[in-house]
N, C-alpha and C. Protein backbone atom coordinates (compact mmCIF):
# COMPACT_ATOMS: atom_id res chain seq x y z
N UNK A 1 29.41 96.32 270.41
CA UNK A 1 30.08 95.05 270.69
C UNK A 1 30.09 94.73 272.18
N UNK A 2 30.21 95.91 272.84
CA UNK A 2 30.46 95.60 274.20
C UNK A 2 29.10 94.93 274.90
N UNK A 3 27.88 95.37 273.92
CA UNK A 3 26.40 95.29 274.33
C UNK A 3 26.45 93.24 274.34
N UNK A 4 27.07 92.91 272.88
CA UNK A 4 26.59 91.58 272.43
C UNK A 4 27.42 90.92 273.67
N UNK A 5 29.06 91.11 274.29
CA UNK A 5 30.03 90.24 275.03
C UNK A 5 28.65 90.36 276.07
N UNK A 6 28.61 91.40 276.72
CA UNK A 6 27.43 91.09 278.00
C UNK A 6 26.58 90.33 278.08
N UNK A 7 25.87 90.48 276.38
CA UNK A 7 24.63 89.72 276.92
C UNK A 7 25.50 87.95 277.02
N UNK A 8 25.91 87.54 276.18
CA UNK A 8 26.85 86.29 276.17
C UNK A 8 27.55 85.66 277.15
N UNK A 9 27.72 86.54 277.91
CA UNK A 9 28.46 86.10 279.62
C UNK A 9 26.82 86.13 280.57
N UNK A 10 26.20 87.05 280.33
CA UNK A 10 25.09 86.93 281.06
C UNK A 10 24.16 85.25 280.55
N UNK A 11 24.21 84.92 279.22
CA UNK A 11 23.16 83.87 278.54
C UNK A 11 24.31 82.56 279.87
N UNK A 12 25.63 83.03 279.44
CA UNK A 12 25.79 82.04 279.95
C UNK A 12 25.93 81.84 281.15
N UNK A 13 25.69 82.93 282.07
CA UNK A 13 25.67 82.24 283.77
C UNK A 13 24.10 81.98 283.64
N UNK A 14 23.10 82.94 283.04
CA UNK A 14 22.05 82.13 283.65
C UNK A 14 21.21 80.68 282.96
N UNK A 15 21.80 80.64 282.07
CA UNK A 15 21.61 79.73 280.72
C UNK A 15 20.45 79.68 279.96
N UNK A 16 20.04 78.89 278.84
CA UNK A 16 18.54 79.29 278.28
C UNK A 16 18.26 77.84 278.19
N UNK A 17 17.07 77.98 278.25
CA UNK A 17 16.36 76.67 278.77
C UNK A 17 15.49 76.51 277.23
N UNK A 18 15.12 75.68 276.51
CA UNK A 18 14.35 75.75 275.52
C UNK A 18 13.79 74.85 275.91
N UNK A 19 12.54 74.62 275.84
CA UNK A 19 11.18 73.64 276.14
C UNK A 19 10.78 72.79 274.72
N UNK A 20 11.71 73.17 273.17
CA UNK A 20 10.96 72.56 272.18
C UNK A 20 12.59 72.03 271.46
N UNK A 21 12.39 70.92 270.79
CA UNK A 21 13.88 71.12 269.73
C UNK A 21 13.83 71.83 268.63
N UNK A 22 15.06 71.98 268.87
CA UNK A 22 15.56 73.05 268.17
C UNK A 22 15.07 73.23 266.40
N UNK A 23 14.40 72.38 265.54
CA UNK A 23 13.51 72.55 264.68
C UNK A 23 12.62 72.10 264.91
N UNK A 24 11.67 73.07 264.14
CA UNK A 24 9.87 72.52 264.69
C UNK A 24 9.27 72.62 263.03
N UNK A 25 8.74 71.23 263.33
CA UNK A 25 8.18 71.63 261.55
C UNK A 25 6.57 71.20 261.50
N UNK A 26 5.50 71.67 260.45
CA UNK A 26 3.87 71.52 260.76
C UNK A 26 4.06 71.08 259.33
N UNK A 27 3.23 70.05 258.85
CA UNK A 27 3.09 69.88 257.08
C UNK A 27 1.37 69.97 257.40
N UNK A 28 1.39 70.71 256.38
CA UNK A 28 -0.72 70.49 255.97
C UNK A 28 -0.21 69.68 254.12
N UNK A 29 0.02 68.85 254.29
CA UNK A 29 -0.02 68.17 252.89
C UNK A 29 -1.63 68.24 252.05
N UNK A 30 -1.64 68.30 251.01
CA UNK A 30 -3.49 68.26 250.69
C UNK A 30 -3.00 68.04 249.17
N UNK A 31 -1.78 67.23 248.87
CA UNK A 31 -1.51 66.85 247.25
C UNK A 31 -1.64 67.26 246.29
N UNK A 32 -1.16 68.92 246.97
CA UNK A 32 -1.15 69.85 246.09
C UNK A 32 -0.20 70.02 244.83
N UNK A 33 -0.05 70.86 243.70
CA UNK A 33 0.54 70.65 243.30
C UNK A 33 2.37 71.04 243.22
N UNK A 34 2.36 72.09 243.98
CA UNK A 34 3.38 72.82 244.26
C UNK A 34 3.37 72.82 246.23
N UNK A 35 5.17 72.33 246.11
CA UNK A 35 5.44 72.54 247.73
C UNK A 35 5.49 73.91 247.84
N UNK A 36 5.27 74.62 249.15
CA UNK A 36 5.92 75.96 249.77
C UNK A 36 6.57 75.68 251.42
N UNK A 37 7.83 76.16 251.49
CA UNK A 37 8.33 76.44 252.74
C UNK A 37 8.05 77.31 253.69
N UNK A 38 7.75 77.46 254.43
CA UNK A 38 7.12 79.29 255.35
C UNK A 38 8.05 78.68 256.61
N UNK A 39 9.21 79.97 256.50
CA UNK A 39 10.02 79.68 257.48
C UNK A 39 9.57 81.09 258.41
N UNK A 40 9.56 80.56 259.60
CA UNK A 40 8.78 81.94 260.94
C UNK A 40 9.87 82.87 261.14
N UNK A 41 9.68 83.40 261.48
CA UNK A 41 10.50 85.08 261.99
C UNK A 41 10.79 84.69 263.10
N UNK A 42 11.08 86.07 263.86
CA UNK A 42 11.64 85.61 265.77
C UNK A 42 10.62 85.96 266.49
N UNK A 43 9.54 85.81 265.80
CA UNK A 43 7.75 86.73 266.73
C UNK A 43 7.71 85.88 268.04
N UNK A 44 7.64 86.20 268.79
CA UNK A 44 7.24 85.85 270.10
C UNK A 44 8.50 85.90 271.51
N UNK A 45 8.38 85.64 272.67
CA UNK A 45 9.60 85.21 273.08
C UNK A 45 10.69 84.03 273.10
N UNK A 46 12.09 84.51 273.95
CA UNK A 46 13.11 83.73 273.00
C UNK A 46 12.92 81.83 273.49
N UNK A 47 11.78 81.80 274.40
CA UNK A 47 12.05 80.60 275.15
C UNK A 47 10.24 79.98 274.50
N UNK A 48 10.01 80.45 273.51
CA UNK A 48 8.70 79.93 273.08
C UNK A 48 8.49 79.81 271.67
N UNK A 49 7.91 79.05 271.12
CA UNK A 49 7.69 78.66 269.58
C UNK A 49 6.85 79.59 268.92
N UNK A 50 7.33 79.91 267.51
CA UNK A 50 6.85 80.63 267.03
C UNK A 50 5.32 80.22 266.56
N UNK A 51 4.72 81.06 265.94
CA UNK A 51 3.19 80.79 265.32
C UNK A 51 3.58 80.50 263.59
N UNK A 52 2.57 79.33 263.09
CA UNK A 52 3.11 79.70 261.80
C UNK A 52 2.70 80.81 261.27
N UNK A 53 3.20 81.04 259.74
CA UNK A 53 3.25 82.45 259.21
C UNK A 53 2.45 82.27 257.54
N UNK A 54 2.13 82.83 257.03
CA UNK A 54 1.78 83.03 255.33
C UNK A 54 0.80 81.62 255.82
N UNK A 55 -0.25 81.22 256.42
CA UNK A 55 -0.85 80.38 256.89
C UNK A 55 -1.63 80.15 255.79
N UNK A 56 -2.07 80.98 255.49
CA UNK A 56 -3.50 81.26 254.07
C UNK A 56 -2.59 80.70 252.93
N UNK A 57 -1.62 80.24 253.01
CA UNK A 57 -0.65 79.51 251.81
C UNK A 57 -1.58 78.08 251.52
N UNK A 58 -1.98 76.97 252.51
CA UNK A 58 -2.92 76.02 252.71
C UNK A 58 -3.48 75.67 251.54
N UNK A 59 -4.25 76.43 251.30
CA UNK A 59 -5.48 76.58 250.57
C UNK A 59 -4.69 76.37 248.84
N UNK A 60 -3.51 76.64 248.29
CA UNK A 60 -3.24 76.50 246.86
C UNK A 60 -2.01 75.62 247.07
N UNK A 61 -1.51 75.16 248.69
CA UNK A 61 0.26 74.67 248.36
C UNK A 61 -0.04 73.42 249.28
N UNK A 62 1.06 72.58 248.94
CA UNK A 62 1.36 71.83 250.68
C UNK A 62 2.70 72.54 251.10
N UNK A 63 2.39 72.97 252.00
CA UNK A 63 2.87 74.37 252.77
C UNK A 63 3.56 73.47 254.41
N UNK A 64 4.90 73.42 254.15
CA UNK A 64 6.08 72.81 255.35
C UNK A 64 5.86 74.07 256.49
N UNK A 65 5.43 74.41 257.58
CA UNK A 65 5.78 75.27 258.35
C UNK A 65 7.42 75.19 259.31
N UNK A 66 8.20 75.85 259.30
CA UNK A 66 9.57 75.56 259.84
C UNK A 66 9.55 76.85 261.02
N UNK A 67 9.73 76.29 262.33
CA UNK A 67 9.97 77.13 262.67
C UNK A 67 11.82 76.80 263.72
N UNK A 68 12.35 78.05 263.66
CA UNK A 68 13.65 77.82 264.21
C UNK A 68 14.07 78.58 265.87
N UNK A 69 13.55 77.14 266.32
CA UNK A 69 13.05 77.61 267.44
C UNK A 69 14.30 78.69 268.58
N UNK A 70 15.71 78.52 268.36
CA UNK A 70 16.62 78.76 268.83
C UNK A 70 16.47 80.60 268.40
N UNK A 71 15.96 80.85 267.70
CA UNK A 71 16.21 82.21 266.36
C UNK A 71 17.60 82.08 266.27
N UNK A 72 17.98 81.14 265.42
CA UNK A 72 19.44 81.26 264.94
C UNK A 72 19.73 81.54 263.79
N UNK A 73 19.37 82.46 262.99
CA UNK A 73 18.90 82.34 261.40
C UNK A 73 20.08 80.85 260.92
N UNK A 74 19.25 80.55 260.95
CA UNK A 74 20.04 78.99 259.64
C UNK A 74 20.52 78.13 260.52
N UNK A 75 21.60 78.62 262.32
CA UNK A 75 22.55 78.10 262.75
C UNK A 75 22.79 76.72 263.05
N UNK A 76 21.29 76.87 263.93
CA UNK A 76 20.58 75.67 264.58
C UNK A 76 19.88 74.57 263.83
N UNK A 77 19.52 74.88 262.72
CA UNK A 77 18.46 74.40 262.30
C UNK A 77 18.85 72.28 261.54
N UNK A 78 18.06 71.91 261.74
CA UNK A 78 18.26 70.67 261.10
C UNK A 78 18.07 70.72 259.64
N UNK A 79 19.00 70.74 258.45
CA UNK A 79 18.29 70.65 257.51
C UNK A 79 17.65 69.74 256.84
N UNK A 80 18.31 68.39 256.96
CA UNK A 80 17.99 67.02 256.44
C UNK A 80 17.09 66.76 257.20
N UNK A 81 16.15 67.05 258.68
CA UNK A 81 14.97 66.75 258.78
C UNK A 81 13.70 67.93 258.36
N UNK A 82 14.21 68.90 257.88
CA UNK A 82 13.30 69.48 257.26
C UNK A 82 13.30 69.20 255.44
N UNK A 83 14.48 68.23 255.09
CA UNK A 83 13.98 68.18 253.45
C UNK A 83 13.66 66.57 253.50
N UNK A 84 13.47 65.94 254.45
CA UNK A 84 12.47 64.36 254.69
C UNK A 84 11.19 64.69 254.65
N UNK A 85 10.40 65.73 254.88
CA UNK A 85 8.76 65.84 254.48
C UNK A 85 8.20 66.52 253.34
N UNK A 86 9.63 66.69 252.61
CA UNK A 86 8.86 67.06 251.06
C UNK A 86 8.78 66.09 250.01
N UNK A 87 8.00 65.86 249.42
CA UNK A 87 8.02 65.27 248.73
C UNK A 87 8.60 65.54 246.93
N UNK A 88 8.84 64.70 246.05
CA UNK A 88 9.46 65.40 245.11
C UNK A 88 8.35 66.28 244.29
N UNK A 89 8.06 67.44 244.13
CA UNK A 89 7.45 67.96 243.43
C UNK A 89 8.22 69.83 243.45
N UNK A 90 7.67 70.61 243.17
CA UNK A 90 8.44 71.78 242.47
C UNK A 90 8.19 72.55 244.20
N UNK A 91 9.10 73.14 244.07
CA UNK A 91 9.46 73.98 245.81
C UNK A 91 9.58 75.25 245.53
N UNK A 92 8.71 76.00 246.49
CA UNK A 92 9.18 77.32 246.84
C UNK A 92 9.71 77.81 248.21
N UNK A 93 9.88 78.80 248.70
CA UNK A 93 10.27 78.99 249.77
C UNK A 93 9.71 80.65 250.40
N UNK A 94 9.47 80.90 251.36
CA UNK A 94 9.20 82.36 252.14
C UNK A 94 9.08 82.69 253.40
N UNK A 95 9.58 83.72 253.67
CA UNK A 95 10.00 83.97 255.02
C UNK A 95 9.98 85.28 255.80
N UNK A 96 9.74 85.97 256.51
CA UNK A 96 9.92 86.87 256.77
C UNK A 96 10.99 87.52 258.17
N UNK A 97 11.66 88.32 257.35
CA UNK A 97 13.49 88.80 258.77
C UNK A 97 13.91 87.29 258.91
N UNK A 98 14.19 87.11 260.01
CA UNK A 98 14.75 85.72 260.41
C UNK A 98 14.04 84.57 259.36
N UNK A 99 13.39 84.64 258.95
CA UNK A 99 12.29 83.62 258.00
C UNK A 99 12.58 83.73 256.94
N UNK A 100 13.18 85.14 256.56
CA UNK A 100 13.40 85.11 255.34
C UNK A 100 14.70 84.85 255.01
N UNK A 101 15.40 85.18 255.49
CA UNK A 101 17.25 84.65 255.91
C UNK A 101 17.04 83.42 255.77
N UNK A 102 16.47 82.59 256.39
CA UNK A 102 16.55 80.80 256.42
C UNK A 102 16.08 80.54 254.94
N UNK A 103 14.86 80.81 254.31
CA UNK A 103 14.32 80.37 253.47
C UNK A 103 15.34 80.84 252.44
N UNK A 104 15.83 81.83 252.05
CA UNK A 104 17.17 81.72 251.28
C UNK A 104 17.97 80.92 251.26
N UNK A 105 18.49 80.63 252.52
CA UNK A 105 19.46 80.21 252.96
C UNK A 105 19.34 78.08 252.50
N UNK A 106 17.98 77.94 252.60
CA UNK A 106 17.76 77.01 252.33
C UNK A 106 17.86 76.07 251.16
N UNK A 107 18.07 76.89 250.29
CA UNK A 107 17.47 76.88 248.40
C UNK A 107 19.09 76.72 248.19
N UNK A 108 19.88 76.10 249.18
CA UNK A 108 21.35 76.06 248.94
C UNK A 108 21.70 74.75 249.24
N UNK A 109 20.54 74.14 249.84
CA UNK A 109 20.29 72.65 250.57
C UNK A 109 19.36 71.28 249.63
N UNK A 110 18.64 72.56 248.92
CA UNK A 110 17.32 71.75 248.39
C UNK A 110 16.75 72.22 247.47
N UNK A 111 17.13 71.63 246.08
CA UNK A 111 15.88 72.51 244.84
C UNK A 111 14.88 73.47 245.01
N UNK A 112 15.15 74.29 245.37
CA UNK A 112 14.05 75.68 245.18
C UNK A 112 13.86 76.33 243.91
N UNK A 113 12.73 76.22 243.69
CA UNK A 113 12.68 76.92 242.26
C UNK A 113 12.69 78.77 242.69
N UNK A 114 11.90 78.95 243.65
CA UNK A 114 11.42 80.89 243.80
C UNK A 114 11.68 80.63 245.31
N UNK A 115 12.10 82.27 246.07
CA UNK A 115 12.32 82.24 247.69
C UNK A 115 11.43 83.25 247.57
N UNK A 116 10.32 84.04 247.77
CA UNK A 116 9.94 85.34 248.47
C UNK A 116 10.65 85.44 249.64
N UNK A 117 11.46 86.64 250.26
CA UNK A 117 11.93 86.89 250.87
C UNK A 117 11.18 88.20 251.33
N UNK A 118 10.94 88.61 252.61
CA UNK A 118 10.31 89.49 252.78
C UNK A 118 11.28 90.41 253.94
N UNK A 119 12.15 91.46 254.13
CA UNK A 119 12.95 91.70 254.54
C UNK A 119 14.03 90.84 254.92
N UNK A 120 15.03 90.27 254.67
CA UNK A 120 15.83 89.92 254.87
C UNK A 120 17.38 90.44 255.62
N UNK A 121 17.60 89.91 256.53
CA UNK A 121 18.87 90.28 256.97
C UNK A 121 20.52 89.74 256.22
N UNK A 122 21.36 90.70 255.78
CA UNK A 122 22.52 90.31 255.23
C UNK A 122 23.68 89.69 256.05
N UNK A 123 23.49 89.47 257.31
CA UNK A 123 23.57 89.07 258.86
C UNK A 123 23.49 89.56 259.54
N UNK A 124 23.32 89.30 261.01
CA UNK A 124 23.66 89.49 262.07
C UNK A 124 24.90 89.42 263.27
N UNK A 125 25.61 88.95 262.43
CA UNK A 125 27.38 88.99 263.17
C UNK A 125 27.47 90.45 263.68
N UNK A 126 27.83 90.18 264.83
CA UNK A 126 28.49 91.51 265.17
C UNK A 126 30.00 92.44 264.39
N UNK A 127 30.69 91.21 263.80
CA UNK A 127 31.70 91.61 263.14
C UNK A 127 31.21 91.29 261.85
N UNK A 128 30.28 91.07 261.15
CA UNK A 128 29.91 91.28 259.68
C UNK A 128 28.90 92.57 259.49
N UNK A 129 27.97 92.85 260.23
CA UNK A 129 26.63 93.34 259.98
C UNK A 129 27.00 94.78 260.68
N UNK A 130 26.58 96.00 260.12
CA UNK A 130 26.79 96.88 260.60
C UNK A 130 25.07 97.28 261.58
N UNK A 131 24.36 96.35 261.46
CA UNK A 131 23.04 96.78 262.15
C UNK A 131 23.23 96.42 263.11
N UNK A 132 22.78 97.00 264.55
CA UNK A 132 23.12 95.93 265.54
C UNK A 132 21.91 96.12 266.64
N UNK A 133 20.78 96.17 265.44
CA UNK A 133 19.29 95.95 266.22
C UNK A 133 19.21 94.16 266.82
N UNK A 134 20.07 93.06 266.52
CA UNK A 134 19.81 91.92 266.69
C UNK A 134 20.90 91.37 267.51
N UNK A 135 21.34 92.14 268.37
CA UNK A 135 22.71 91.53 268.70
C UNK A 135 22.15 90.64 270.06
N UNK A 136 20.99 91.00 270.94
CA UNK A 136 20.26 90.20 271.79
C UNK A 136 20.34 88.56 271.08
N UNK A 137 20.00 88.46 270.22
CA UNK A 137 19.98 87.23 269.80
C UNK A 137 21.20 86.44 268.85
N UNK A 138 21.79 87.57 268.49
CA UNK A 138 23.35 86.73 268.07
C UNK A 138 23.97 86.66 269.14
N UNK A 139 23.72 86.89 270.22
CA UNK A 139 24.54 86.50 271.73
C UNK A 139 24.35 85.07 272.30
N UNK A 140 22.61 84.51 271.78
CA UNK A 140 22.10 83.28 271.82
C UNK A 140 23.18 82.17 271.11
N UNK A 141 23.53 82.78 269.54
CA UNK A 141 23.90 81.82 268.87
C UNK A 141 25.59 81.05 269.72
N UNK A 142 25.82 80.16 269.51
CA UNK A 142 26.95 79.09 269.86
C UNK A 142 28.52 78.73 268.98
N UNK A 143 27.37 78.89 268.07
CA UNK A 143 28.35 78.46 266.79
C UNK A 143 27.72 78.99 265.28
N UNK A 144 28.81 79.57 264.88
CA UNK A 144 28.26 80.42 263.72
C UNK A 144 28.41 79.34 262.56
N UNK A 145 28.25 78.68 261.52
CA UNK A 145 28.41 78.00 260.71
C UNK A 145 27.90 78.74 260.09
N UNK A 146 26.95 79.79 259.70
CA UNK A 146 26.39 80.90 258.42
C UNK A 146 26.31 82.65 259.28
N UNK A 147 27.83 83.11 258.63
CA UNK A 147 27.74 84.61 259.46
C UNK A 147 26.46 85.61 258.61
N UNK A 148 26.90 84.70 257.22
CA UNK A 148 25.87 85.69 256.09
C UNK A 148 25.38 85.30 255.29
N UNK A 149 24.21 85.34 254.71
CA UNK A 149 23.32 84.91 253.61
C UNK A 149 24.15 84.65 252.40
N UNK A 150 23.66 83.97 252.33
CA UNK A 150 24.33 82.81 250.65
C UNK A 150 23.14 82.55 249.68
N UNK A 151 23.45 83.18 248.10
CA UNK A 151 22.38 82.55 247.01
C UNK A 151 23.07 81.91 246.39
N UNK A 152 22.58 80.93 245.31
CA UNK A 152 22.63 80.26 244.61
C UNK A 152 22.20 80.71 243.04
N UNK A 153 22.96 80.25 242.04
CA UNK A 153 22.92 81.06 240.73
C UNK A 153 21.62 80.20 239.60
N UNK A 154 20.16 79.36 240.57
CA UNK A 154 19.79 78.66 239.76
C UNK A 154 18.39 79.36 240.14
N UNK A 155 18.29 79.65 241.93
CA UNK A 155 16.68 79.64 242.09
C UNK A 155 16.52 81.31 241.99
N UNK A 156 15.04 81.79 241.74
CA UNK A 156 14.77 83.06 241.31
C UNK A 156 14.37 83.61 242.98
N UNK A 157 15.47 84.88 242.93
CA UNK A 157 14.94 85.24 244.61
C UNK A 157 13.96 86.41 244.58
N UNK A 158 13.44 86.85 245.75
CA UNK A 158 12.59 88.02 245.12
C UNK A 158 12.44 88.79 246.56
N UNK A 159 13.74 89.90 246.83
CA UNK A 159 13.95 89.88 248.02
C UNK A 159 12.90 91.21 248.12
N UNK A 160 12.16 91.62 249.10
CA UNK A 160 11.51 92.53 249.28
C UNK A 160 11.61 93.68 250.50
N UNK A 161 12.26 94.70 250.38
CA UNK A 161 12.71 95.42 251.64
C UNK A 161 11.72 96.82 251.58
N UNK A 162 11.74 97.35 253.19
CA UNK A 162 10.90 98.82 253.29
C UNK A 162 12.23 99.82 252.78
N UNK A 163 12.01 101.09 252.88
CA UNK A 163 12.54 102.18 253.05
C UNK A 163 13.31 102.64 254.08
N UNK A 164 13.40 102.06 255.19
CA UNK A 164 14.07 102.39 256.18
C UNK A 164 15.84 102.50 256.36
N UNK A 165 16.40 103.17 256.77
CA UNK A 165 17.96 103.15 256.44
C UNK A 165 18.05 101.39 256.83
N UNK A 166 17.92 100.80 258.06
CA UNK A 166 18.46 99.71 258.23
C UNK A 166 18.23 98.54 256.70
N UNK A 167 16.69 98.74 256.70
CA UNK A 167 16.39 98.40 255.33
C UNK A 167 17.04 98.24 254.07
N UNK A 168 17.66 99.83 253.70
CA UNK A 168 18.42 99.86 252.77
C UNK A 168 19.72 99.41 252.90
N UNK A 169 20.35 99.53 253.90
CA UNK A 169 21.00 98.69 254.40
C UNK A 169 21.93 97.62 254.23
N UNK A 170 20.57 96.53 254.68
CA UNK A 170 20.74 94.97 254.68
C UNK A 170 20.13 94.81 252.65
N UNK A 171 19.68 95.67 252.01
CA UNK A 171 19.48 95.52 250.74
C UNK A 171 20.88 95.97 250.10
N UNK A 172 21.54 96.70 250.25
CA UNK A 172 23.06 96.65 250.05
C UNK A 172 24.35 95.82 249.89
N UNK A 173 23.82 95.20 250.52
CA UNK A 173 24.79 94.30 251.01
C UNK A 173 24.31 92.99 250.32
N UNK A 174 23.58 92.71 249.93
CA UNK A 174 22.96 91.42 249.02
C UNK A 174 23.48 91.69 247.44
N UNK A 175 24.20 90.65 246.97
CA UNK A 175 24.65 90.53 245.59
C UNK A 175 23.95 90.85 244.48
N UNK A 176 24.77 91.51 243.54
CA UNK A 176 23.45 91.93 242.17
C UNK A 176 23.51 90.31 241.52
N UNK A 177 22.79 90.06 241.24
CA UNK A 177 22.86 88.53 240.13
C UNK A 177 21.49 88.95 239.92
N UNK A 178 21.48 88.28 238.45
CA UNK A 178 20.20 88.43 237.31
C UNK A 178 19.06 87.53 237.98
N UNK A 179 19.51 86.16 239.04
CA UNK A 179 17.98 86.02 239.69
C UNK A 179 17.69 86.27 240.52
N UNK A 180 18.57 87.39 240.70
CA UNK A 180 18.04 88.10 242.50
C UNK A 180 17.36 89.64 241.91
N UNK A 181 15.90 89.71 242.74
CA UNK A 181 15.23 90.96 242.59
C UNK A 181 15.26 91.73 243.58
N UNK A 182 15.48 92.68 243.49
CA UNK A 182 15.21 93.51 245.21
C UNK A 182 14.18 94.38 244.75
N UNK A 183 13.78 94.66 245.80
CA UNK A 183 12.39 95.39 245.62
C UNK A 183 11.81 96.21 247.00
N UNK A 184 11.59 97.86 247.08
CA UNK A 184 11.31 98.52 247.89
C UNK A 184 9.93 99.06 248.59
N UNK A 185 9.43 98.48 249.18
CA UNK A 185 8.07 98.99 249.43
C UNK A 185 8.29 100.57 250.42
N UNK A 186 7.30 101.41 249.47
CA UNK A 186 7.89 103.06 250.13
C UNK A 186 6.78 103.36 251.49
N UNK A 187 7.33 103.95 252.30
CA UNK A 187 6.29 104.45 253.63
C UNK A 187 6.51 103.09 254.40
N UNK A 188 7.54 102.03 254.42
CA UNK A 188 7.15 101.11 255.21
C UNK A 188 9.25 100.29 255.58
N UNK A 189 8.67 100.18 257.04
CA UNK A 189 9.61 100.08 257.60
C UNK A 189 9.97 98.54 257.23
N UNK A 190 11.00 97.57 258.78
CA UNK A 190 11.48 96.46 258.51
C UNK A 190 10.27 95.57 258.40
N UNK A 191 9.07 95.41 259.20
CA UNK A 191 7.93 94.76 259.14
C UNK A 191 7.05 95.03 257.84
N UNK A 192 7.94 94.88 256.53
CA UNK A 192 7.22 95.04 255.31
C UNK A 192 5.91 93.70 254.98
N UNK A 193 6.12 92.70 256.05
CA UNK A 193 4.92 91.28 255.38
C UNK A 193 3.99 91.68 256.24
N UNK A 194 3.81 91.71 257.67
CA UNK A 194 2.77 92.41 258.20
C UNK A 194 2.16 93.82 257.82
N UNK A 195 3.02 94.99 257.04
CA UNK A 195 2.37 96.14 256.99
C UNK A 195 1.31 96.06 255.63
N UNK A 196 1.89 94.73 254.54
CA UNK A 196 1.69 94.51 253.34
C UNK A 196 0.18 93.47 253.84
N UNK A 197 0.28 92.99 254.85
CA UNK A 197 -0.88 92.42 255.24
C UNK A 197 -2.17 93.06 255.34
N UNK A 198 -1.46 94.11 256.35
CA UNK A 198 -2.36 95.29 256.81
C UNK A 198 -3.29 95.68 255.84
N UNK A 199 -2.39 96.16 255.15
CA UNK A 199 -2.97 97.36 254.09
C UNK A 199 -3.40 96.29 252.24
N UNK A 200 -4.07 94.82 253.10
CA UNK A 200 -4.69 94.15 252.02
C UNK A 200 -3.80 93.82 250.60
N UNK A 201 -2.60 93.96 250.52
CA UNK A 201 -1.84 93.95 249.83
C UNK A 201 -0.68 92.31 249.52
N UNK A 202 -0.91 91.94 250.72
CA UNK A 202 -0.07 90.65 250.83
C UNK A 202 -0.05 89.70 250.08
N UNK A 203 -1.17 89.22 250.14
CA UNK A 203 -0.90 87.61 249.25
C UNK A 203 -1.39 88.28 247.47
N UNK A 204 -1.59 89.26 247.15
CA UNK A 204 -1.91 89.42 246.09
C UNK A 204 0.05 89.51 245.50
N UNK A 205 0.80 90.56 246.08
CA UNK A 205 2.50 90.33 245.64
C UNK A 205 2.72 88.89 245.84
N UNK A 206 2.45 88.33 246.99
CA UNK A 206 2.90 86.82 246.61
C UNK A 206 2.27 85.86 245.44
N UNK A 207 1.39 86.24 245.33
CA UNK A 207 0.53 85.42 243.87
C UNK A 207 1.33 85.98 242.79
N UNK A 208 1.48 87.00 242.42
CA UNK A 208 2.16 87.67 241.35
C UNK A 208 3.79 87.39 241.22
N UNK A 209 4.18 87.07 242.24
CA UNK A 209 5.77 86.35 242.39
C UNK A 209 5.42 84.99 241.89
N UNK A 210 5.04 83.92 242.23
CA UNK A 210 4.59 82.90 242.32
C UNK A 210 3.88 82.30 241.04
């Protein structure tokens, strides 16, 4: 705790400058038949936009890229200008850590039928979350309006975590309900969508969710 007050007195004498607003969204529309959401992680640094993610989505979806440029999982984010570029047709959602937190988090805003979730955090509050690998960036946040992930009892989630204690963790702490799946990939840490990339494995679990 004492780590997160510092950095928070420090954000705020020297302040953070963001160069983009605070949601950033990419549509590749191609009138497909099914929407997908791909909400970005916190990849890069804190004063630069993320890259999109599950990119190879293109090719079968019209695929919304969201990225949250603040890394506030959910805090910052606009939601009503990210549900103005969908159009009405059947929605999914996926995300990975911070990406995957939002894209949950989202399906609470906007008909989601399925979320792939690909590690997910149960928060990051310093006074909710017992992990406190993220407290650099809950020092960013301003205003908490979501301390912790919220589902909904309609869309099918399909949360996917490694083996790692933090892992098991933040899979703990997520509610049993009949449309929530959790699911453990073994030998693999919090970066379960990149290692699942790696090892040629990726979009074949997402086809099979999907």
């Amino acid at each position: 705790m004492f780590h997160y007050y510092l950095k928070r007195i420090q954000y705020f004498i020297l302040g953070t400058k963001f160069e983009y607003p605070k949601t950033m969204v990419e549509f590749y529309y191609s009138n497909k038949r099914r929407n997908i959401v791909s909400f970005s992680s916190i990849a890069g640094t804190k004063r630069a936009a993320q890259t999109n993610e599950f990119f190879n989505l293109i090719k079968n979806f019209n695929v919304l890229f969201v990225k949250d440029i603040k890394r506030s999982w959910f805090n910052s984010l606009n939601v009503n200008y990210i549900k103005s570029f969908l159009p009405k047709k059947e929605t999914l959602c996926i995300g990975h850590s911070m990406g995957a937190f939002n894209a949950v988090m989202f399906s609470n805003f906007f008909p989601v039928k399925k979320v792939i979730a690909f590690s997910p955090q149960f928060s990051i509050h310093p006074l909710v979350s017992k992990d406190k690998t993220y407290l650099n960036y809950a020092a960013l946040i301003d205003q908490w309006k979501y301390k912790k992930i919220r589902f909904n009892n309609i869309t099918k989630y399909y949360l996917i975590f490694g083996d790692s204690i933090q892992e098991k963790y933040h899979m703990s702490q997520m509610p049993n309900q009949k449309n929530i799946k959790k699911i453990i990939i073994k030998n693999c840490d919090h970066n379960t969508a990149p290692i699942l990339k790696k090892r040629g494995e990726l979009y074949s679990i997402i086809k099979k969710f999907l």
